[in-house]
C-alpha atoms as a PDB file:
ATOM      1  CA  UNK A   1      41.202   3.589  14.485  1.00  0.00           C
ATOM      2  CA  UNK A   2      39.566   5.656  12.021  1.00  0.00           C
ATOM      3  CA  UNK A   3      39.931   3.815   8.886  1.00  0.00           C
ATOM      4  CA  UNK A   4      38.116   0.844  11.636  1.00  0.00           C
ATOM      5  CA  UNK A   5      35.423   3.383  12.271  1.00  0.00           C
ATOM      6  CA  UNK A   6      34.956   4.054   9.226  1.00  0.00           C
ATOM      7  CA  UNK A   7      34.454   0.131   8.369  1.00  0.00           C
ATOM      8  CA  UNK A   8      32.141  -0.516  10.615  1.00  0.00           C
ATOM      9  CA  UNK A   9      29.790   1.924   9.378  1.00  0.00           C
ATOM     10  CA  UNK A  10      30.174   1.421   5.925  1.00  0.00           C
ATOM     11  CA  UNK A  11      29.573  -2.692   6.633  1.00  0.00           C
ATOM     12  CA  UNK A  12      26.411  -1.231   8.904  1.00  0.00           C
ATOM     13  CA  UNK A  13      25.303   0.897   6.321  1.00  0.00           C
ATOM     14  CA  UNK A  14      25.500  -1.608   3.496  1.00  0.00           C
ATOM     15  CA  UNK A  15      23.752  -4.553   5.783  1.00  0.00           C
ATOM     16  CA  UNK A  16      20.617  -1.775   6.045  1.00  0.00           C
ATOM     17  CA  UNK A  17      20.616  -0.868   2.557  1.00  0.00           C
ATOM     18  CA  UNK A  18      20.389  -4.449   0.754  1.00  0.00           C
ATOM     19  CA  UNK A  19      18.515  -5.878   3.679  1.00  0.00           C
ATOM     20  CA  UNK A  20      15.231  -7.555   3.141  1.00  0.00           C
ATOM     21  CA  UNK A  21      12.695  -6.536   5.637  1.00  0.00           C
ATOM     22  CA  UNK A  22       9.598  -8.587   6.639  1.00  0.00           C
ATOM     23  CA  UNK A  23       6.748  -7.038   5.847  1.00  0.00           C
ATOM     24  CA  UNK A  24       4.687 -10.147   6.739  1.00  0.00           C
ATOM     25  CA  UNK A  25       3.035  -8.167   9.661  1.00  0.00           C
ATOM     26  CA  UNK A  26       0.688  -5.921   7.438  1.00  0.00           C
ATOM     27  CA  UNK A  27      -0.341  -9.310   5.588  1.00  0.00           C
ATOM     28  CA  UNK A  28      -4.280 -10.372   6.112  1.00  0.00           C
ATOM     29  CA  UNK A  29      -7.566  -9.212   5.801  1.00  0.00           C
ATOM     30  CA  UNK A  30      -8.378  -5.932   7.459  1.00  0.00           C
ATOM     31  CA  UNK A  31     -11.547  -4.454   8.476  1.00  0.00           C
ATOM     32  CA  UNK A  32     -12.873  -0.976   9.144  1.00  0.00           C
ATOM     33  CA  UNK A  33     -17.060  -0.560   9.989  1.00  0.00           C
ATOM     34  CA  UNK A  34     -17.620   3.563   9.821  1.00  0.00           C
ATOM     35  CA  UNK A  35     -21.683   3.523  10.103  1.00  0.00           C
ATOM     36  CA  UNK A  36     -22.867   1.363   7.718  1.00  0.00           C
ATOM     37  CA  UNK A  37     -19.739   1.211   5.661  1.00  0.00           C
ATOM     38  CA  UNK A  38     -17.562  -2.101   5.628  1.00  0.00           C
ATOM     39  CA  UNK A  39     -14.130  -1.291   4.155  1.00  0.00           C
ATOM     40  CA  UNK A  40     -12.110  -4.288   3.567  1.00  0.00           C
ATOM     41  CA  UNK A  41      -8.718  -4.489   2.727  1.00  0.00           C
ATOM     42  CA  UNK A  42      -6.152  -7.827   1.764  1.00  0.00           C
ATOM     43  CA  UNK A  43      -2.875  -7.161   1.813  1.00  0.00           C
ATOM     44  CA  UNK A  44       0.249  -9.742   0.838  1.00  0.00           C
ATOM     45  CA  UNK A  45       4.005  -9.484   0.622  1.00  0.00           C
ATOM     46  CA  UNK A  46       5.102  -9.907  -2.707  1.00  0.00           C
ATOM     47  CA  UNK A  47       8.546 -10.352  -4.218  1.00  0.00           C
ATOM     48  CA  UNK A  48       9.737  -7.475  -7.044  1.00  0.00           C
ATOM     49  CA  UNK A  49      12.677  -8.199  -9.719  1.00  0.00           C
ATOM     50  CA  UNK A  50      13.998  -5.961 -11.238  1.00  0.00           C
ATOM     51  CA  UNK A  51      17.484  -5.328 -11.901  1.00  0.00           C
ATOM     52  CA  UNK A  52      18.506  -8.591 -10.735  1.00  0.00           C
ATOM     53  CA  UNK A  53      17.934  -7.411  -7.222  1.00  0.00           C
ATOM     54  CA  UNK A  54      15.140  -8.671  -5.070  1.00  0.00           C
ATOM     55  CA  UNK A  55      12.676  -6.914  -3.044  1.00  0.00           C
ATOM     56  CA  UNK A  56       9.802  -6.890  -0.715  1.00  0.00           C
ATOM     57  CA  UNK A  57       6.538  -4.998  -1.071  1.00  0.00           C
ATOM     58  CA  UNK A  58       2.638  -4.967  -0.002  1.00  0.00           C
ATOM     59  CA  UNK A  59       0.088  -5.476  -2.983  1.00  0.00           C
ATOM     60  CA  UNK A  60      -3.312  -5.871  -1.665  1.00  0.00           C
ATOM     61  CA  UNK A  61      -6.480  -5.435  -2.915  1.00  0.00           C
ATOM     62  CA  UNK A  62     -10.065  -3.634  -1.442  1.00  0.00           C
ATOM     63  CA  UNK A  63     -14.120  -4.143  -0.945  1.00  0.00           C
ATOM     64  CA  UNK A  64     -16.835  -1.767   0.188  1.00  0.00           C
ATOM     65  CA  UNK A  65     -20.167  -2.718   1.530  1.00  0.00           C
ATOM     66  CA  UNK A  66     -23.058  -0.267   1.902  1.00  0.00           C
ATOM     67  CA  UNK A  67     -26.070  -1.325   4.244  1.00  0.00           C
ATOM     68  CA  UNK A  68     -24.881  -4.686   3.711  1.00  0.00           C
ATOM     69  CA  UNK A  69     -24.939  -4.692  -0.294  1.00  0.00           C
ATOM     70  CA  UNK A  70     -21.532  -5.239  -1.417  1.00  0.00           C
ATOM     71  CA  UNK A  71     -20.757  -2.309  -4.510  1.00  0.00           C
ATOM     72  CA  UNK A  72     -16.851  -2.586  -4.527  1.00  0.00           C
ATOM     73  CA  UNK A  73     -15.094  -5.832  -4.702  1.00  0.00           C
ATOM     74  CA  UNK A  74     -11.790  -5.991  -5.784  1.00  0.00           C
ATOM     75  CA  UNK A  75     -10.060  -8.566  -3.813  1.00  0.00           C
ATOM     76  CA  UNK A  76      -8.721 -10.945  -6.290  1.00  0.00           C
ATOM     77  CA  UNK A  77      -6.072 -13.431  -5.758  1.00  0.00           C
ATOM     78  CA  UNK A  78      -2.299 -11.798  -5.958  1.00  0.00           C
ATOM     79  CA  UNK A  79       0.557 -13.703  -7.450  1.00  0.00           C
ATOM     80  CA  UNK A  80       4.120 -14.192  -4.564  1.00  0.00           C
ATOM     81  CA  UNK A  81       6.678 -11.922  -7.398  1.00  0.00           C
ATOM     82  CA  UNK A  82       5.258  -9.156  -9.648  1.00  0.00           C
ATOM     83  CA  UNK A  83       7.144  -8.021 -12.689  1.00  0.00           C
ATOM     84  CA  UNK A  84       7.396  -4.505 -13.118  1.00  0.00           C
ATOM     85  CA  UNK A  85       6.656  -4.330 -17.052  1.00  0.00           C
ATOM     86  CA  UNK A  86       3.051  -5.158 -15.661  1.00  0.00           C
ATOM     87  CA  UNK A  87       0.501  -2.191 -13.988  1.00  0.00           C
ATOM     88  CA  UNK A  88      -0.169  -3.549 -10.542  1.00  0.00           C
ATOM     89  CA  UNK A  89      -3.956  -3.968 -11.705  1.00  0.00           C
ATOM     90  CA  UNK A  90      -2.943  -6.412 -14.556  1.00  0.00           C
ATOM     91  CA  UNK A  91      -1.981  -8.855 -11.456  1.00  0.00           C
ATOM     92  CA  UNK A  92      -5.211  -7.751  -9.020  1.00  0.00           C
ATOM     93  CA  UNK A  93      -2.859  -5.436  -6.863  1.00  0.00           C
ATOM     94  CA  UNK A  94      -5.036  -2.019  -6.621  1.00  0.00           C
ATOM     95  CA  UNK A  95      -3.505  -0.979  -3.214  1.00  0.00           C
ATOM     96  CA  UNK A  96       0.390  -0.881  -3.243  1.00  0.00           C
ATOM     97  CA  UNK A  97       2.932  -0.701  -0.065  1.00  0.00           C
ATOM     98  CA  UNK A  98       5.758   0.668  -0.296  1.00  0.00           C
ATOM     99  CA  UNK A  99       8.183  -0.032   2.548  1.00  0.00           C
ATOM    100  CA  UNK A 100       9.587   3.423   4.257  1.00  0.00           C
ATOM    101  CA  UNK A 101      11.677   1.597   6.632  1.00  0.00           C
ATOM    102  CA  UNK A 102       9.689   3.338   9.476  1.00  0.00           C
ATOM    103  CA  UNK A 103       7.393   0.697  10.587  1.00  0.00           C
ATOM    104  CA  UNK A 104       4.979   2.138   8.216  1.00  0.00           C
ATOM    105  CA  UNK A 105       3.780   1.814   4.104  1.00  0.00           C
ATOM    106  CA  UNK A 106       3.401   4.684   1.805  1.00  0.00           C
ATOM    107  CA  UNK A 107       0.502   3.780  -0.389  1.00  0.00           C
ATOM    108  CA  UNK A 108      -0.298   3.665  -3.769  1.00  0.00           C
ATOM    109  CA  UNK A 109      -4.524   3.502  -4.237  1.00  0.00           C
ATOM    110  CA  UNK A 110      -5.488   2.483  -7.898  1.00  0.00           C
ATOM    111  CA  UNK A 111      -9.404   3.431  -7.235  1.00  0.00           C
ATOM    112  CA  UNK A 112     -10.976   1.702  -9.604  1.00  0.00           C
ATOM    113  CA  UNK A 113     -14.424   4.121  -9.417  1.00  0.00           C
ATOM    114  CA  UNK A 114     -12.650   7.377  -9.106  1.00  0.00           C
ATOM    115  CA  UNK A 115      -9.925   6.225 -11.905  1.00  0.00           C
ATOM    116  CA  UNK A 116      -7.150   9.382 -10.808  1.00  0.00           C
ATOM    117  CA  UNK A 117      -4.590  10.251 -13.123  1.00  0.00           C
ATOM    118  CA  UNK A 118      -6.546   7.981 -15.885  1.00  0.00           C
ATOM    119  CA  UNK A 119      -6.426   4.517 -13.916  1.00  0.00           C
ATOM    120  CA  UNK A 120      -2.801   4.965 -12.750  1.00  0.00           C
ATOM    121  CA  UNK A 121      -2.986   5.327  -9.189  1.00  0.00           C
ATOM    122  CA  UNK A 122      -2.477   7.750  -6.742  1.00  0.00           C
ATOM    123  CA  UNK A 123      -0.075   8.350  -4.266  1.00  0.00           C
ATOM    124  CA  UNK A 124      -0.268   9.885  -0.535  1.00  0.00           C
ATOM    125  CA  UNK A 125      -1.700   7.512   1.406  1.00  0.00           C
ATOM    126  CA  UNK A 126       0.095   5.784   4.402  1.00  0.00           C
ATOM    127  CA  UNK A 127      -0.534   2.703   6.540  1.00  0.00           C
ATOM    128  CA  UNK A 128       0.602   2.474  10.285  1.00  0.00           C
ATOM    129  CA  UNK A 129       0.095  -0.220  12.218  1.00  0.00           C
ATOM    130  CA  UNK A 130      -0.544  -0.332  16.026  1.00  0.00           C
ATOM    131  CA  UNK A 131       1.102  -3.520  17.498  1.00  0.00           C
ATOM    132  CA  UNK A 132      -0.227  -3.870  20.533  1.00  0.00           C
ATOM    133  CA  UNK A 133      -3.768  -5.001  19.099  1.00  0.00           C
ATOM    134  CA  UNK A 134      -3.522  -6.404  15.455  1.00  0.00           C
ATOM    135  CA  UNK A 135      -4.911  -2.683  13.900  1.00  0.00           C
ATOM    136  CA  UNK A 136      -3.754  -0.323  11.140  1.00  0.00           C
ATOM    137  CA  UNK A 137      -4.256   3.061  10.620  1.00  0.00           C
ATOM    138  CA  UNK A 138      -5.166   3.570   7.192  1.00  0.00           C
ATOM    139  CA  UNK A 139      -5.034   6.966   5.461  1.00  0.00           C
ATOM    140  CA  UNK A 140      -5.584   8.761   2.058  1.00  0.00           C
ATOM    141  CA  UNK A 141      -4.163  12.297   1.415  1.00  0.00           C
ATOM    142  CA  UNK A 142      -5.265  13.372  -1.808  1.00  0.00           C
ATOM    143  CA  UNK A 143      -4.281  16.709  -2.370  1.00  0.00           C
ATOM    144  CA  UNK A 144      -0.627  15.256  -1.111  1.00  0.00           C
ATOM    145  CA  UNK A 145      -1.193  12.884  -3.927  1.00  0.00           C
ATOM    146  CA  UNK A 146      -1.689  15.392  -6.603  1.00  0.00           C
ATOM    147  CA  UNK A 147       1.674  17.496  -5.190  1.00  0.00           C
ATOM    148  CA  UNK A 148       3.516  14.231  -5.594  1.00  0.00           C
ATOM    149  CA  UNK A 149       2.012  12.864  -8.553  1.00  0.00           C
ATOM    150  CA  UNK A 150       2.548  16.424 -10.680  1.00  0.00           C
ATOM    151  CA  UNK A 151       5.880  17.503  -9.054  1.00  0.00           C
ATOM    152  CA  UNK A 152       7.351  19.393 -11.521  1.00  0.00           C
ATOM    153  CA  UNK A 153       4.642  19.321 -14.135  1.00  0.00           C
ATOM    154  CA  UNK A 154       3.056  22.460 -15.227  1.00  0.00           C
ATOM    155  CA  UNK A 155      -0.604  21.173 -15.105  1.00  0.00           C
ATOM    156  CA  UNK A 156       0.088  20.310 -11.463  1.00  0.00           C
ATOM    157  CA  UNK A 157      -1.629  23.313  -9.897  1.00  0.00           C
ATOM    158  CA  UNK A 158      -5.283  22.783 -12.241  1.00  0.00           C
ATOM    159  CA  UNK A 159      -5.486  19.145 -11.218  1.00  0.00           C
ATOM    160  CA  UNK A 160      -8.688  19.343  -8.327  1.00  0.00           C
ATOM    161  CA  UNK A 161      -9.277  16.645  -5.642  1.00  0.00           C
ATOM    162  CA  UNK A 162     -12.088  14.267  -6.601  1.00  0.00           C
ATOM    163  CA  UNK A 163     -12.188  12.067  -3.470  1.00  0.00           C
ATOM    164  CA  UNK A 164     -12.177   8.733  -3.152  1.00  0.00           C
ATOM    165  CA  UNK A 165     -14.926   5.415  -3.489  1.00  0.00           C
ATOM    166  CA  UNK A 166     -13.635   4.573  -0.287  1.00  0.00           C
ATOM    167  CA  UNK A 167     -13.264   5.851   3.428  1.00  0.00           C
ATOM    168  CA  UNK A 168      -9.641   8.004   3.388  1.00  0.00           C
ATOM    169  CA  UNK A 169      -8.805   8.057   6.964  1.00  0.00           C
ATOM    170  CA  UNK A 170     -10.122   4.620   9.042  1.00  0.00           C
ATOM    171  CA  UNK A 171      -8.874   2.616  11.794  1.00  0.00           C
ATOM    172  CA  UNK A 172      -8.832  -0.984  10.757  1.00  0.00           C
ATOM    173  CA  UNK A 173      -8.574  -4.351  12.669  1.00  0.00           C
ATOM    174  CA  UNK A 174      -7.610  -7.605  11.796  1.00  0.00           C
ATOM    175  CA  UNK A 175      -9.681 -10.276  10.732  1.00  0.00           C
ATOM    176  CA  UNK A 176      -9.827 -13.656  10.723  1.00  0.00           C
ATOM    177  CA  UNK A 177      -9.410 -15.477   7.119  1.00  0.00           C
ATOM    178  CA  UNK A 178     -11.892 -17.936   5.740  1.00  0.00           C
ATOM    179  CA  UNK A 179     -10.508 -21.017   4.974  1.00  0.00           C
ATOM    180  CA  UNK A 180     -10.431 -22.171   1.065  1.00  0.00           C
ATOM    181  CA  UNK A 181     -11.588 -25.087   0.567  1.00  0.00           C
END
């Protein structure tokens, strides 16, 4: 009976690991007005290879618009499978999802004003989406960033915040996309 047990969870275990999950739910274009700030984001599920082993993540890109002048626009168009040997920004992905398997992304933000750690991105940011009304929660936690970026590196503790180009913490809704013609 134990040796069945045992089985069972190691089968259920497996299935979890090595599963594939659907991230299709935080795809679209998502909008957050704070005053007279319009924060855009566009996200997509894309395909990653490496290894020989497939999986799913979020690469998105972002826009700002300021009293109705548009000073940030960085949604390009995003390829379905992104090699690895290539920075996210090489393939127009400047916001990357990382599935936690909690309903939720951790995000890497590659802000293309603020450039932290030289252009590479920084992590500490998380996107949580509210089902019942097509919305996300969007957040930006820089000084968590810096901890996780410099974990373990000695220059960790003189690294200051520098903020970001775009809002940090903003409650975003879902928006219709324009058709392409």
């Amino acid at each position: 009976m134990k040796r069945f047990f045992y089985l069972i969870l190691l089968s259920f275990i497996t299935t979890c690991a090595f599963s594939q999950r659907d991230l299709t739910h935080f795809e679209g274009v998502w909008k957050a007005e704070i005053n007279d700030t319009i924060f855009r984001i566009k996200l997509k599920q894309v395909t990653i290879t490496q290894g020989g082993k497939n999986e799913n993540t979020i690469l998105g890109g972002y826009s700002l618009s300021v009293k109705g002048v548009l000073v940030q626009d960085y949604i390009k168009e995003i390829p379905d499978s992104w090699d690895l040997s290539l920075w996210s920004s090489e393939i127009n992905g400047y916001i990357w999802g990382i599935d936690t398997g909690e309903d939720n992304l951790a995000v890497k933000f590659y802000d293309q004003k603020k450039k932290h750690f030289n252009g590479n991105g920084i992590t500490g940011g998380i996107i949580q989406p509210f089902y019942w009304n097509d919305t996300l929660f969007w957040l930006l936690d820089e000084e968590a960033g810096i901890l996780w970026e410099t974990e373990g590196d000695y220059l960790g503790p003189t690294i200051k915040p520098i903020g970001f180009s775009v809002p940090s913490c903003a409650i975003m809704t879902r928006e219709e996309e324009e058709e392409e013609e």
